[in-house]
N, C-alpha and C. Protein backbone atom coordinates (compact mmCIF):
# COMPACT_ATOMS: atom_id res chain seq x y z
N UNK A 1 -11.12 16.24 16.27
CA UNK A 1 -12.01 15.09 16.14
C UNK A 1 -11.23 13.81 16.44
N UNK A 2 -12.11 12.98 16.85
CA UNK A 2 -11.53 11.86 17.54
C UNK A 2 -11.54 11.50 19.05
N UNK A 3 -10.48 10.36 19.15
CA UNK A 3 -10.81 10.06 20.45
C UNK A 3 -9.58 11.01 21.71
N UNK A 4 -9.32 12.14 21.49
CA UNK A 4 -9.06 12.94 22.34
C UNK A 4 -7.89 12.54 23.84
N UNK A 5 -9.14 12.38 24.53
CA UNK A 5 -9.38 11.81 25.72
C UNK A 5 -8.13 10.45 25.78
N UNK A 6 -7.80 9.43 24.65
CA UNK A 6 -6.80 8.52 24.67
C UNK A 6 -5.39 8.91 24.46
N UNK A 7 -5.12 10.06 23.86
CA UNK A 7 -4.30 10.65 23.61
C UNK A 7 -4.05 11.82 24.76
N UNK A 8 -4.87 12.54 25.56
CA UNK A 8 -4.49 13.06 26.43
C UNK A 8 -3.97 12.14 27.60
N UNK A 9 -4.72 10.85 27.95
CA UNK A 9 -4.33 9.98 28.70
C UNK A 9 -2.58 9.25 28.58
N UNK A 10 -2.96 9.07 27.47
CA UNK A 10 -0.97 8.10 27.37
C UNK A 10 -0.06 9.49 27.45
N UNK A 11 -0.63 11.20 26.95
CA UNK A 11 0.66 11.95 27.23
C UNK A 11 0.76 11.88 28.93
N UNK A 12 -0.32 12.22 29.29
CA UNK A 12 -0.13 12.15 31.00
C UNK A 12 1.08 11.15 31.54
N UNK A 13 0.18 9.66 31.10
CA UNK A 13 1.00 8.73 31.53
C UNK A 13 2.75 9.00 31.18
N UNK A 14 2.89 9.57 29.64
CA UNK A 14 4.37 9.24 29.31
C UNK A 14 4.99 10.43 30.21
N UNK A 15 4.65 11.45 30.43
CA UNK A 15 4.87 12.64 31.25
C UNK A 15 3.84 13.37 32.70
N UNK A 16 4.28 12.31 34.02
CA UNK A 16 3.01 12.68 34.10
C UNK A 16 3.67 14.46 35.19
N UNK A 17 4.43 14.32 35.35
CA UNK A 17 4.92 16.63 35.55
C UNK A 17 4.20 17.27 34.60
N UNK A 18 3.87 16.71 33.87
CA UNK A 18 3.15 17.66 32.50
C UNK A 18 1.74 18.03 33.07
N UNK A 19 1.44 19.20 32.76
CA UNK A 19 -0.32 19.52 33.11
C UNK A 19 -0.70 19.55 31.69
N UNK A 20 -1.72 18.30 31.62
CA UNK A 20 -2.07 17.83 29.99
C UNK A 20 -3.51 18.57 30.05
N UNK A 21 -4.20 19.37 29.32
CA UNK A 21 -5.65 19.82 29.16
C UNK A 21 -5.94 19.62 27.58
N UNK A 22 -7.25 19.19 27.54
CA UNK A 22 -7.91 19.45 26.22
C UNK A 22 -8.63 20.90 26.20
N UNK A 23 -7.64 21.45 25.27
CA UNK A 23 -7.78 23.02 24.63
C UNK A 23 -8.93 23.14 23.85
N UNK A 24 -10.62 23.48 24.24
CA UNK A 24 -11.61 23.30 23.72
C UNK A 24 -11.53 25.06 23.36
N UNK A 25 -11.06 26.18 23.52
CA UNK A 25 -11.16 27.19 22.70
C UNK A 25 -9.53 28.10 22.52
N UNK A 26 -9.36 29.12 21.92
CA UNK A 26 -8.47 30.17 21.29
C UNK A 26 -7.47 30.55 22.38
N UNK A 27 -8.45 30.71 23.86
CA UNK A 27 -7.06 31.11 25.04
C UNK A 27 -6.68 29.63 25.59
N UNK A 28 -7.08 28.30 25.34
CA UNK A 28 -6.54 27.31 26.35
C UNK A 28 -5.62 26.83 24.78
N UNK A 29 -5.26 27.11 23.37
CA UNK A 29 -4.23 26.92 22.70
C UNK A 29 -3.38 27.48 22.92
N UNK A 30 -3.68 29.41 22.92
CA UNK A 30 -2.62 30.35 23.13
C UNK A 30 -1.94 30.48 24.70
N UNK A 31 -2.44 29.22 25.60
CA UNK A 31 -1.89 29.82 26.98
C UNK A 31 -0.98 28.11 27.12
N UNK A 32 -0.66 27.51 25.94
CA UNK A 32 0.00 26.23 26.03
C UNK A 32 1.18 27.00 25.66
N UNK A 33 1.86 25.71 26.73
CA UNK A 33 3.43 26.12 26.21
C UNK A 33 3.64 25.04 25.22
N UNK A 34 3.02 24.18 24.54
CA UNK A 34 3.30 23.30 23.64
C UNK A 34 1.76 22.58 22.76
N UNK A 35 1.35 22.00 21.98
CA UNK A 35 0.55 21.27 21.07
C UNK A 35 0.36 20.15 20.60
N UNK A 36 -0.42 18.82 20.98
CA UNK A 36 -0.55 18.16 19.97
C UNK A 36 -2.00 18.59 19.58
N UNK A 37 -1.48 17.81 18.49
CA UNK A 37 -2.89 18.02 17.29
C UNK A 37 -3.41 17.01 16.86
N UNK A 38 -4.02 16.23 17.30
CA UNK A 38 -5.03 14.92 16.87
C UNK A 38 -5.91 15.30 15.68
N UNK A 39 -6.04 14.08 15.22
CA UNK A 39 -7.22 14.22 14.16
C UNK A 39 -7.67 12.49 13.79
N UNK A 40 -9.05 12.28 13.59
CA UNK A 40 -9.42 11.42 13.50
C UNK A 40 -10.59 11.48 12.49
N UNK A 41 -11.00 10.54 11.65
CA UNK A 41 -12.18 10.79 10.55
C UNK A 41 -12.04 11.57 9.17
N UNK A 42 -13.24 11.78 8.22
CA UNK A 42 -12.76 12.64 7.06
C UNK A 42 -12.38 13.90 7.22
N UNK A 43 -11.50 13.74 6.50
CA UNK A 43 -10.95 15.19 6.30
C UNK A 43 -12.02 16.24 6.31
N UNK A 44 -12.75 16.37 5.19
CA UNK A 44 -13.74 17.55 4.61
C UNK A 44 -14.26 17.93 6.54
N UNK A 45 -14.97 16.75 7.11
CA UNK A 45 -15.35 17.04 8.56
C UNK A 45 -14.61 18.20 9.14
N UNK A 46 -12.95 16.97 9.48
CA UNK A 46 -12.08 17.65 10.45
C UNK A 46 -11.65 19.31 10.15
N UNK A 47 -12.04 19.60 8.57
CA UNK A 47 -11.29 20.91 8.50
C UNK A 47 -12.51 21.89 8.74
N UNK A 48 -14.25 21.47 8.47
CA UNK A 48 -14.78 21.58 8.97
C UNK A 48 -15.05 21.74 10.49
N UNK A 49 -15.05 21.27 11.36
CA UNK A 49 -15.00 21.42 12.29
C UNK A 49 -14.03 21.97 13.28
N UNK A 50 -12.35 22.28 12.55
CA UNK A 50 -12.25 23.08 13.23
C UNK A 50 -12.25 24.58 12.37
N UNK A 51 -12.24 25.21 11.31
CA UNK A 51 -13.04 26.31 11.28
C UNK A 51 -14.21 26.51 11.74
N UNK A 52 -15.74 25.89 11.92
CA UNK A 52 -16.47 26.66 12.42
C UNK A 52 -16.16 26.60 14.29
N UNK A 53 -15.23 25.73 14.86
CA UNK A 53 -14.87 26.05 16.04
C UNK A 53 -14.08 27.50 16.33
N UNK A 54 -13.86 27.91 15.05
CA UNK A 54 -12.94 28.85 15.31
C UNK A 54 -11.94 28.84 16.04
N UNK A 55 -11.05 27.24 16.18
CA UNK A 55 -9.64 27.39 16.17
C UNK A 55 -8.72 27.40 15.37
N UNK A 56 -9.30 28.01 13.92
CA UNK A 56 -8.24 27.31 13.01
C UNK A 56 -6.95 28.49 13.25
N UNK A 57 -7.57 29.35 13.29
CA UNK A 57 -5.85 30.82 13.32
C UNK A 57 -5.48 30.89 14.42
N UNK A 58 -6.21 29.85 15.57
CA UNK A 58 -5.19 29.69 16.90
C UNK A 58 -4.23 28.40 16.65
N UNK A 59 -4.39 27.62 15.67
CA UNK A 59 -3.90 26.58 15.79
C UNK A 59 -2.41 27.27 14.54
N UNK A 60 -3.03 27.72 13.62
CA UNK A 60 -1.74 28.05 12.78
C UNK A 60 -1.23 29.41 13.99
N UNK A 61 -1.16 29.83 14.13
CA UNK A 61 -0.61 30.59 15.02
C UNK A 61 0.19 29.54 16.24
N UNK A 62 -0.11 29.08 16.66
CA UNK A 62 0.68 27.96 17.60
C UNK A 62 2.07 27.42 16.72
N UNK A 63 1.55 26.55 15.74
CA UNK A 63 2.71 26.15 14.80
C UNK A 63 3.32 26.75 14.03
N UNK A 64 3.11 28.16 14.06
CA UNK A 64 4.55 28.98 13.52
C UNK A 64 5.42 29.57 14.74
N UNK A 65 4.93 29.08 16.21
CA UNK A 65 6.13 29.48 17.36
C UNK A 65 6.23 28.19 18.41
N UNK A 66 5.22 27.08 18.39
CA UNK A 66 5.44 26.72 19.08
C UNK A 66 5.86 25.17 19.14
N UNK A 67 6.73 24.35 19.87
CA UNK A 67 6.12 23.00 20.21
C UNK A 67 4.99 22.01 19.23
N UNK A 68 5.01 21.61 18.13
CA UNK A 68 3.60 20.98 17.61
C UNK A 68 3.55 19.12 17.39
N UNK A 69 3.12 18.91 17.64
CA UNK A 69 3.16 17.66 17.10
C UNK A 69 1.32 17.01 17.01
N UNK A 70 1.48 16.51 15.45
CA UNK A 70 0.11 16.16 14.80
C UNK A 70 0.66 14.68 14.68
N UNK A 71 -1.01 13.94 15.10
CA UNK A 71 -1.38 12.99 14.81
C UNK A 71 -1.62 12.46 14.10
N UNK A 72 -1.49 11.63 12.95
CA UNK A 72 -2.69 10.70 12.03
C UNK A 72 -3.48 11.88 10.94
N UNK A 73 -4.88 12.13 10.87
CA UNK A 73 -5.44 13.07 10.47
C UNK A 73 -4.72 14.40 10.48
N UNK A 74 -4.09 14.70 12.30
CA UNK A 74 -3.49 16.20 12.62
C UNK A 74 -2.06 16.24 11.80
N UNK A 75 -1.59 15.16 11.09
CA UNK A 75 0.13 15.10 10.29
C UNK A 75 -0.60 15.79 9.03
N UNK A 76 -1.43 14.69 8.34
CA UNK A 76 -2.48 15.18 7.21
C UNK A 76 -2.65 16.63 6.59
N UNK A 77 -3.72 16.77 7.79
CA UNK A 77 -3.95 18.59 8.11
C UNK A 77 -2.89 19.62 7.75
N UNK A 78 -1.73 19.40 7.96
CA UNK A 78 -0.93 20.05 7.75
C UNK A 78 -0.49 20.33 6.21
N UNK A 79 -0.68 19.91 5.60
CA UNK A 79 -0.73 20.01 4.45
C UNK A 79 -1.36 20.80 3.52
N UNK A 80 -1.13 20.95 2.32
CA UNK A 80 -2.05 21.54 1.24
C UNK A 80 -3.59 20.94 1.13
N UNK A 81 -3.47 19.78 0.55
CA UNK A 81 -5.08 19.71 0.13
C UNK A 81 -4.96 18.06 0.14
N UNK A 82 -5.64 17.40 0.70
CA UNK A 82 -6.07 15.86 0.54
C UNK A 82 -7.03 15.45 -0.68
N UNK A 83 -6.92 14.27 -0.88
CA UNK A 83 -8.23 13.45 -1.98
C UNK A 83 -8.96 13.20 -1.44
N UNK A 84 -9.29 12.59 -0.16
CA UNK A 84 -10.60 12.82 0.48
C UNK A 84 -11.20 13.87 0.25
N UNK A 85 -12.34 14.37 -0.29
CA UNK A 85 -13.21 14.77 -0.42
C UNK A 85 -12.66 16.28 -1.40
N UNK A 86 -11.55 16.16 -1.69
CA UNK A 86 -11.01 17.16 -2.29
C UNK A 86 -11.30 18.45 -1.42
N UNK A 87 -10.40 18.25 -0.33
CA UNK A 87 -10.95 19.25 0.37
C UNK A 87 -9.15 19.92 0.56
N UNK A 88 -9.18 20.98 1.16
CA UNK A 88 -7.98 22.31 1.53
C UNK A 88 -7.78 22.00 2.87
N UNK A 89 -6.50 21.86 2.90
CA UNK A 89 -5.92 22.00 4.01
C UNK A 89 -5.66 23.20 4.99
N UNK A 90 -4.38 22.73 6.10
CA UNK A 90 -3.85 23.87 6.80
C UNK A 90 -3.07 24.68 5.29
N UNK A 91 -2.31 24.11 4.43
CA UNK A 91 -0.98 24.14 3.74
C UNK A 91 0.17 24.89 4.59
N UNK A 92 0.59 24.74 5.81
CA UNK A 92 1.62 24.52 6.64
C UNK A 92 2.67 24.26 5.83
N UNK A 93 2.85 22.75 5.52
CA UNK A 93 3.74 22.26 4.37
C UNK A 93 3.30 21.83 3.20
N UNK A 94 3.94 22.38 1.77
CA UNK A 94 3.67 21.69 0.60
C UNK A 94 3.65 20.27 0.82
N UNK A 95 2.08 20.06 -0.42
CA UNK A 95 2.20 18.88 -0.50
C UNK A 95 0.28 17.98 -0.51
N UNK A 96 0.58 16.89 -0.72
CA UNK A 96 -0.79 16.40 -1.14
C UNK A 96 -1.46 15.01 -0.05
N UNK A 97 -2.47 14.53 -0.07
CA UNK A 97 -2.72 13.63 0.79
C UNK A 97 -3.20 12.35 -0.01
N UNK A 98 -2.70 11.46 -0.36
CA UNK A 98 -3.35 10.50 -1.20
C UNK A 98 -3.64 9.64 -0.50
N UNK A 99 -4.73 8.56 -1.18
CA UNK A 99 -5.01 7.64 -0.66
C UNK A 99 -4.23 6.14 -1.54
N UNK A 100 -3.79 5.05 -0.54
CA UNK A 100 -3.63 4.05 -1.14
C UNK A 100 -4.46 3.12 -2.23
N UNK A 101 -3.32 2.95 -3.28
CA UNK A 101 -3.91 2.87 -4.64
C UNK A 101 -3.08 2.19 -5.51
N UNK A 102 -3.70 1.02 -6.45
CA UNK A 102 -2.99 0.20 -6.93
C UNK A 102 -3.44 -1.28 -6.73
N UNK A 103 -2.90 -1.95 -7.92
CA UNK A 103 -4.20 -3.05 -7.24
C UNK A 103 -3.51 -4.23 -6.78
N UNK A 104 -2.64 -3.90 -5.62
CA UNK A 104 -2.00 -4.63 -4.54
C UNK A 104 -3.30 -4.53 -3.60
N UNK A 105 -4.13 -3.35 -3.38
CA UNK A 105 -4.68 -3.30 -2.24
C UNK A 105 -6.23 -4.06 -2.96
N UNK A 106 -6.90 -4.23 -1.64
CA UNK A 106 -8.56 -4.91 -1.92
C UNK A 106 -9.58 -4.01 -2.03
N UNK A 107 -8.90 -2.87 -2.34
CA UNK A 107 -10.03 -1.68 -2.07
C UNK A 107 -10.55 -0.93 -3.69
N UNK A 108 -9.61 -1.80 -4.30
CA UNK A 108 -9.56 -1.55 -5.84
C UNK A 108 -11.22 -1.87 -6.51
N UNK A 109 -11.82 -0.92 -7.22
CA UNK A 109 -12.94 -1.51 -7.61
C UNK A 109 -12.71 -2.63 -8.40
N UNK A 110 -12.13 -3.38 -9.26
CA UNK A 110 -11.97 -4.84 -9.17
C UNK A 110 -11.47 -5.61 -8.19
N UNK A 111 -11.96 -6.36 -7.36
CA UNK A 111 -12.06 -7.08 -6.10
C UNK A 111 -10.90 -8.03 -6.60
N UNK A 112 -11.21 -8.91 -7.55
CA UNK A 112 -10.03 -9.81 -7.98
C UNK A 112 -8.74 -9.69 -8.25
N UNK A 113 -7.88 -10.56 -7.80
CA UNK A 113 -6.87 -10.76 -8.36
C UNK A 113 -6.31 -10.82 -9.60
N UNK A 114 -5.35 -10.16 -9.67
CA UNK A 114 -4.32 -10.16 -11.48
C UNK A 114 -4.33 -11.88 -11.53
N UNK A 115 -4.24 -12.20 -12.59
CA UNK A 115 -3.47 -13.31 -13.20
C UNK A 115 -2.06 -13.43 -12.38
N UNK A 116 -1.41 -12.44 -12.59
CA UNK A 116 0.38 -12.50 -12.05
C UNK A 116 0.11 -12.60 -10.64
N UNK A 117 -0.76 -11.82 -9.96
CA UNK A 117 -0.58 -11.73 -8.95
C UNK A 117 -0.90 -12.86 -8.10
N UNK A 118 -1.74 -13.54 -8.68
CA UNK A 118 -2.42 -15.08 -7.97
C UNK A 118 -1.33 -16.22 -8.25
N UNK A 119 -0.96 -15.80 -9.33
CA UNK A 119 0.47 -17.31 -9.26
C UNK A 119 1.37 -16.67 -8.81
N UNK A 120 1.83 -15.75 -8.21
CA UNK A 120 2.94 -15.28 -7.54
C UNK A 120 2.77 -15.74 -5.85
N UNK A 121 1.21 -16.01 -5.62
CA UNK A 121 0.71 -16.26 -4.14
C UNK A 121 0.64 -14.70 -3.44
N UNK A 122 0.78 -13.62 -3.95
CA UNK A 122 -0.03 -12.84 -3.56
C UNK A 122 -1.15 -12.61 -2.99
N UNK A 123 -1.31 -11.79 -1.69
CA UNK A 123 -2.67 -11.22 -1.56
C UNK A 123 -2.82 -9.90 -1.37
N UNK A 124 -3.87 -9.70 -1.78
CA UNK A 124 -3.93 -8.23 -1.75
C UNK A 124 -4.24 -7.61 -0.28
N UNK A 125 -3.65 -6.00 -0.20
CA UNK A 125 -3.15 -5.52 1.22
C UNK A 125 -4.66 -5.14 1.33
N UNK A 126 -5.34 -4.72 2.32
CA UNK A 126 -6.47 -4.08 3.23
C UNK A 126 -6.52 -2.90 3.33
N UNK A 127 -7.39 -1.38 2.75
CA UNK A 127 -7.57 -0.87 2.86
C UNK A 127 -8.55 -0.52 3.65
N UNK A 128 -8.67 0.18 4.88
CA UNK A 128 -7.74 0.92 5.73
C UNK A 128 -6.08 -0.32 6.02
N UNK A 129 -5.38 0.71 6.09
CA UNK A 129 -4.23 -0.18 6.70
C UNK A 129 -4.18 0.03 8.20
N UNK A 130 -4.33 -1.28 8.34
CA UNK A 130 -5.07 -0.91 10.09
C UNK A 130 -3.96 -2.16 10.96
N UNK A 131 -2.98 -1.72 11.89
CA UNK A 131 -2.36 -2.62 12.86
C UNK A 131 -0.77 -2.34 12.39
N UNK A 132 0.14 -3.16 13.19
CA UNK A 132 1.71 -2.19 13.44
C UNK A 132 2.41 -2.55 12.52
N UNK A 133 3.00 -1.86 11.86
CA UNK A 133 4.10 -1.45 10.96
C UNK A 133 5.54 -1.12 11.08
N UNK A 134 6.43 -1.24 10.89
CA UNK A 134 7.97 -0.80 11.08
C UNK A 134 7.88 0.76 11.16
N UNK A 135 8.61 1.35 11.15
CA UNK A 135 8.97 2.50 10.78
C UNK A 135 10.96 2.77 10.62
N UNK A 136 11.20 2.91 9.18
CA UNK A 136 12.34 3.63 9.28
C UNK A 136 12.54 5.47 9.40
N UNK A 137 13.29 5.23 10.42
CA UNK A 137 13.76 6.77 10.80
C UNK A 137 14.86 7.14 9.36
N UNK A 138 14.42 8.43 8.51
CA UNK A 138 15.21 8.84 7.63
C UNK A 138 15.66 10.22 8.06
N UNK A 139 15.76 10.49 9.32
CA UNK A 139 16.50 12.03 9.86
C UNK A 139 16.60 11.55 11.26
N UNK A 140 17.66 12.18 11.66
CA UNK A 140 18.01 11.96 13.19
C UNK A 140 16.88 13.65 13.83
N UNK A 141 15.96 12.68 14.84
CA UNK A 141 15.33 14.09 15.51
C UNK A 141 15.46 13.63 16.69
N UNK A 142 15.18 15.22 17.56
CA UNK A 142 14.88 14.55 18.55
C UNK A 142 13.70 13.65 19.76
N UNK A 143 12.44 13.61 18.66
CA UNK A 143 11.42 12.78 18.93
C UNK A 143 11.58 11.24 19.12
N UNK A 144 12.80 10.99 17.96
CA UNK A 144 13.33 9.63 17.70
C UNK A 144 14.15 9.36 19.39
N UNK A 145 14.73 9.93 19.87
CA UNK A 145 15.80 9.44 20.79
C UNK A 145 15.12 8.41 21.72
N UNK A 146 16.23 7.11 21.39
CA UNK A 146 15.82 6.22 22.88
C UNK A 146 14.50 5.55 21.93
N UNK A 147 14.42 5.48 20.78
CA UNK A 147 13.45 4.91 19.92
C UNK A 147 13.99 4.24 18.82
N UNK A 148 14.55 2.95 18.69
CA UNK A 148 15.12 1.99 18.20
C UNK A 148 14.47 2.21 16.16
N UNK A 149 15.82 2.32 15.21
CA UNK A 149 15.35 2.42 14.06
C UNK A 149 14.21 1.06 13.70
N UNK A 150 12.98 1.26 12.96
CA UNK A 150 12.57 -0.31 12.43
C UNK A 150 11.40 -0.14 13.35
N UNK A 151 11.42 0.26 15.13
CA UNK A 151 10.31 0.31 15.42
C UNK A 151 9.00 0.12 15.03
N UNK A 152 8.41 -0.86 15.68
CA UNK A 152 6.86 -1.24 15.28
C UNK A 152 6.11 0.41 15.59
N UNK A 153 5.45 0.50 15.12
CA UNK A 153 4.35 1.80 15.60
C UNK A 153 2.46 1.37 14.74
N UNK A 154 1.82 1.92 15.54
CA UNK A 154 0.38 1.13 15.26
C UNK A 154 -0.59 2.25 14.66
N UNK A 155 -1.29 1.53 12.98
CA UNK A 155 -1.82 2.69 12.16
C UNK A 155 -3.04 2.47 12.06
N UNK A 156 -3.74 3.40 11.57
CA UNK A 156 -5.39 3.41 11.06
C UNK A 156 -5.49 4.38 10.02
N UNK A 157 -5.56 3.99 8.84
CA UNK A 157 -5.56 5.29 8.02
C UNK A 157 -5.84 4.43 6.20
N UNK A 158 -6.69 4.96 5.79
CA UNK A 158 -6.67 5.09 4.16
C UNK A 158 -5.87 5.95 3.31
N UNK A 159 -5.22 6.88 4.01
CA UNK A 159 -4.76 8.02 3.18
C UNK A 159 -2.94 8.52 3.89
N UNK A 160 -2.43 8.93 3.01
CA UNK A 160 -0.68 8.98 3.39
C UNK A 160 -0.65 10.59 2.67
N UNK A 161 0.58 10.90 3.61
CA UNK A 161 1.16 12.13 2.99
C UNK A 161 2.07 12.32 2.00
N UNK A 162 2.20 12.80 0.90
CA UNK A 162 2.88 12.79 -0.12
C UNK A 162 3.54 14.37 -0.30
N UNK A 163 4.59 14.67 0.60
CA UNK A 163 5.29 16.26 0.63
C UNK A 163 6.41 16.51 -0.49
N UNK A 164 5.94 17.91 -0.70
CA UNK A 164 6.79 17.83 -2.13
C UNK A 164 8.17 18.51 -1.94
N UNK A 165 8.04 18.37 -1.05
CA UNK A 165 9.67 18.83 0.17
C UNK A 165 10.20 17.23 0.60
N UNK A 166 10.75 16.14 -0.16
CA UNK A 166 10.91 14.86 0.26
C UNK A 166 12.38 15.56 1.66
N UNK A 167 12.72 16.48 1.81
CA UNK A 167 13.42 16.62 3.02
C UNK A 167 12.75 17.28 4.46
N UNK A 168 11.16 16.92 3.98
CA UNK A 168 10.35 16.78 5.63
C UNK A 168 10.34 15.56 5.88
N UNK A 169 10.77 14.78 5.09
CA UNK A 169 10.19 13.26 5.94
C UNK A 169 10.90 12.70 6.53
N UNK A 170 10.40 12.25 7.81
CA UNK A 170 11.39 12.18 9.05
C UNK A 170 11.28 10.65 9.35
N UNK A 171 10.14 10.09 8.72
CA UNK A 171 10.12 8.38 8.84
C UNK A 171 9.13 7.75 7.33
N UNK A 172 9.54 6.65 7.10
CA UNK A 172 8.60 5.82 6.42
C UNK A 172 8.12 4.52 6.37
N UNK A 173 7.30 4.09 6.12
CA UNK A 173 6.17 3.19 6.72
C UNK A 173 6.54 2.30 4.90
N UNK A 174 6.34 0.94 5.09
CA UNK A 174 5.89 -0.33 3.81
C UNK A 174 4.97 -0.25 3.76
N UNK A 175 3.78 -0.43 3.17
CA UNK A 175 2.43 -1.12 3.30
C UNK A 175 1.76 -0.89 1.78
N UNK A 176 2.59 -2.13 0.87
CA UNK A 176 2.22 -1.78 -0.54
C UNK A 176 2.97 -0.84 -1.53
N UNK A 177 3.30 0.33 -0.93
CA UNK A 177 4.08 1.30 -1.51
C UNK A 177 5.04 1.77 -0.16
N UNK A 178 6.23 2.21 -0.48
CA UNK A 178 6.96 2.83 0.77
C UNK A 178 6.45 4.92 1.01
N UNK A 179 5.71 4.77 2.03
CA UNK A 179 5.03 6.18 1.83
C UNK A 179 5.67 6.83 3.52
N UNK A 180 5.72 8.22 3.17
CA UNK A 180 6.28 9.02 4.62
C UNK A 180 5.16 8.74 5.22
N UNK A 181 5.87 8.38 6.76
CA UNK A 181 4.48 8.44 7.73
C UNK A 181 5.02 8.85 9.02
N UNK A 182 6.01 9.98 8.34
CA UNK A 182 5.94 10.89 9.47
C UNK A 182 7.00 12.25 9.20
N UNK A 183 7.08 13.63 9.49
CA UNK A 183 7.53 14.41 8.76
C UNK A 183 8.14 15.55 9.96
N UNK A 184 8.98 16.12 10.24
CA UNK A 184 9.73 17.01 10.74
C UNK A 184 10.35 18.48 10.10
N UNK A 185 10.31 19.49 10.56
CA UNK A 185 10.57 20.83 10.15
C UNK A 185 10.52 21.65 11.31
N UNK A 186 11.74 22.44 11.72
CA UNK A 186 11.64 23.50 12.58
C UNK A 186 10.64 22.97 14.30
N UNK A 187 9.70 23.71 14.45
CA UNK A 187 9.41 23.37 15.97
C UNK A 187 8.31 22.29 15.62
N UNK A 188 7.86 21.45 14.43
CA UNK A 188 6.58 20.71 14.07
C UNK A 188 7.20 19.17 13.48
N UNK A 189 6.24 18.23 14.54
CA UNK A 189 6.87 16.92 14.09
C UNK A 189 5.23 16.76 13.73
N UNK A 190 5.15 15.42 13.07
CA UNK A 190 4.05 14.88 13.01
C UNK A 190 4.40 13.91 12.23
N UNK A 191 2.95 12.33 12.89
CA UNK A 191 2.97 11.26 12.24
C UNK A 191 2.12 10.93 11.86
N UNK A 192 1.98 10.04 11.08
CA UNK A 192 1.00 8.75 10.45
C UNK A 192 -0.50 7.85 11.74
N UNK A 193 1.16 7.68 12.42
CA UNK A 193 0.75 6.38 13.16
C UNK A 193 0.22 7.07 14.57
N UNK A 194 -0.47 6.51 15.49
CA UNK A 194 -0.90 6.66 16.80
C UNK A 194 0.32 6.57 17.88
N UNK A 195 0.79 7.31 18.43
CA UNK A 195 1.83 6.75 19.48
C UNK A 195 0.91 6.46 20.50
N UNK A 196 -0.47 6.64 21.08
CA UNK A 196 -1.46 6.66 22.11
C UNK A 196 -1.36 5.18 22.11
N UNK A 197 -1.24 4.55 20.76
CA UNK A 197 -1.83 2.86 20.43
C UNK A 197 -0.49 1.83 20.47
N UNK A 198 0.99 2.74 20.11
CA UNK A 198 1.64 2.34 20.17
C UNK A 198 2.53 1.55 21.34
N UNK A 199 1.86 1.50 22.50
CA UNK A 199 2.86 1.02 23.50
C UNK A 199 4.04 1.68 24.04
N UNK A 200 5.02 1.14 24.37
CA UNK A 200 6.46 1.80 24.96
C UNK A 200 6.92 2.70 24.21
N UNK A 201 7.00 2.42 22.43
CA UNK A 201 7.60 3.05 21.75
C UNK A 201 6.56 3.94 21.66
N UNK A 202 5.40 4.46 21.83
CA UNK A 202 4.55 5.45 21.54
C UNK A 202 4.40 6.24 22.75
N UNK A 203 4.60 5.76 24.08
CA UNK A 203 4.82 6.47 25.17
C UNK A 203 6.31 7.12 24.65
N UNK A 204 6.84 6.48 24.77
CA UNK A 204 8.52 6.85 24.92
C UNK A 204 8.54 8.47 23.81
N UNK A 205 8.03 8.32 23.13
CA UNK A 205 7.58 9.20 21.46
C UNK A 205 7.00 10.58 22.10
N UNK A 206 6.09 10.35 23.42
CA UNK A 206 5.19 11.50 23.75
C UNK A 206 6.16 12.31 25.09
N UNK A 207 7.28 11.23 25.20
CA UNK A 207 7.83 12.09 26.65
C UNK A 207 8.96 12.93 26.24
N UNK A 208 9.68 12.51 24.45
CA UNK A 208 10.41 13.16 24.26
C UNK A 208 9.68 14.75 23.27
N UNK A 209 8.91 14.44 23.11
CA UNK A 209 7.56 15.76 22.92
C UNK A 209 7.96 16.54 23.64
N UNK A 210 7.67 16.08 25.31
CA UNK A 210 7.33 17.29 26.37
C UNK A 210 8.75 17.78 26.32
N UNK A 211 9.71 16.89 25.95
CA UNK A 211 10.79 17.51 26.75
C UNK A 211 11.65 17.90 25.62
N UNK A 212 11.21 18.41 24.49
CA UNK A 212 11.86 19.04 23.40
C UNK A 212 12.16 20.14 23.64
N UNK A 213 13.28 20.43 23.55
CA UNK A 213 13.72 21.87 23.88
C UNK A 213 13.77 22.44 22.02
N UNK A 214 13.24 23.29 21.57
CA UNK A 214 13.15 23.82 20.26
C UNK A 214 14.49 25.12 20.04
């Protein structure tokens, strides 16, 4: 789910030797020599939709041999179980999906400001957290190479991954709380943020994809 089509476009562009296809059934996953995994919208949907597509045991089958890298929603997915809608994940990797919370953000059912927080000149952050963010690299991979630590990278998301393996997380994002927003293990990277939206550093992100040797 999602916009697909933008993300097949910038891998082209970042690689264009690559023959990029959108894998709409079971033999155009199993006949890739590699994966991304987009995801866009609620969860309960996305896991929805792809079980009754019936790719879900082509897709876990891919990411226990192959090449993976998840998007946004597709980092998510990977996981145990999100708070959106209290719904079940892939569980790929331990671990939970929360949403931002605390009443730094405006999404708090009290709209107003603390006392402390208004004489401090505080404002409260925006839920969705939507537009570019730093990212610190906390593992040397090789997705990172030729991708400057601190990097801006560009988000859309209410909800963060919270792995109970803190030695998957391969980057982390500020925004209110310091949360992983992006995670590494064996042949499977995945992020937070859009590299499609990200510019140079999000091209640059998709060419060292293709050319991961695992």
């Amino acid at each position: 789910m999602g916009n697909l089509h933008s993300v097949a476009r910038a891998l082209q562009h970042a690689a264009p030797h690559a023959h990029v296809y959108l894998a709409s059934d079971i033999g155009g996953i199993n006949a890739a020599d590699r994966i991304v995994f987009p995801g866009q919208g609620a969860m309960p949907d996305c896991m929805r939709n792809l079980e009754q597509s019936g790719l879900k045991d082509a897709v876990l089958k891919a990411a226990a041999s192959k090449p993976l890298l998840g998007v946004c929603v597709g980092e998510q997915m990977l996981f145990d179980r999100s708070e959106e809608g209290n719904a079940s994940c892939l569980g790929i990797f331990p671990g939970t999906v929360k949403r931002f919370q605390g009443e730094q953000y405006a999404s708090m059912p009290d709209a107003g400001q603390s006392p402390v927080m208004a004489s401090q000149g505080y404002e409260k952050l925006k839920v969705p957290h939507m537009g570019w963010s730093q990212v610190k690299q906390t593992q040397s991979h090789p997705l990172w190479a030729g991708i400057p630590d601190n990097a801006y990278f560009y988000f859309v998301h209410s909800y963060y991954v919270v792995p109970d393996d803190i030695a998957l997380t391969a980057g982390t994002t500020e925004y209110g709380v310091r949360f992983t927003c992006a995670v590494a293990r064996d042949n499977i990277f995945a992020a937070q943020f859009h590299p499609e939206k990200s510019a140079d550093h999000g091209l640059h992100l998709y060419r060292n994809f293709v050319e991961w040797d695992i």
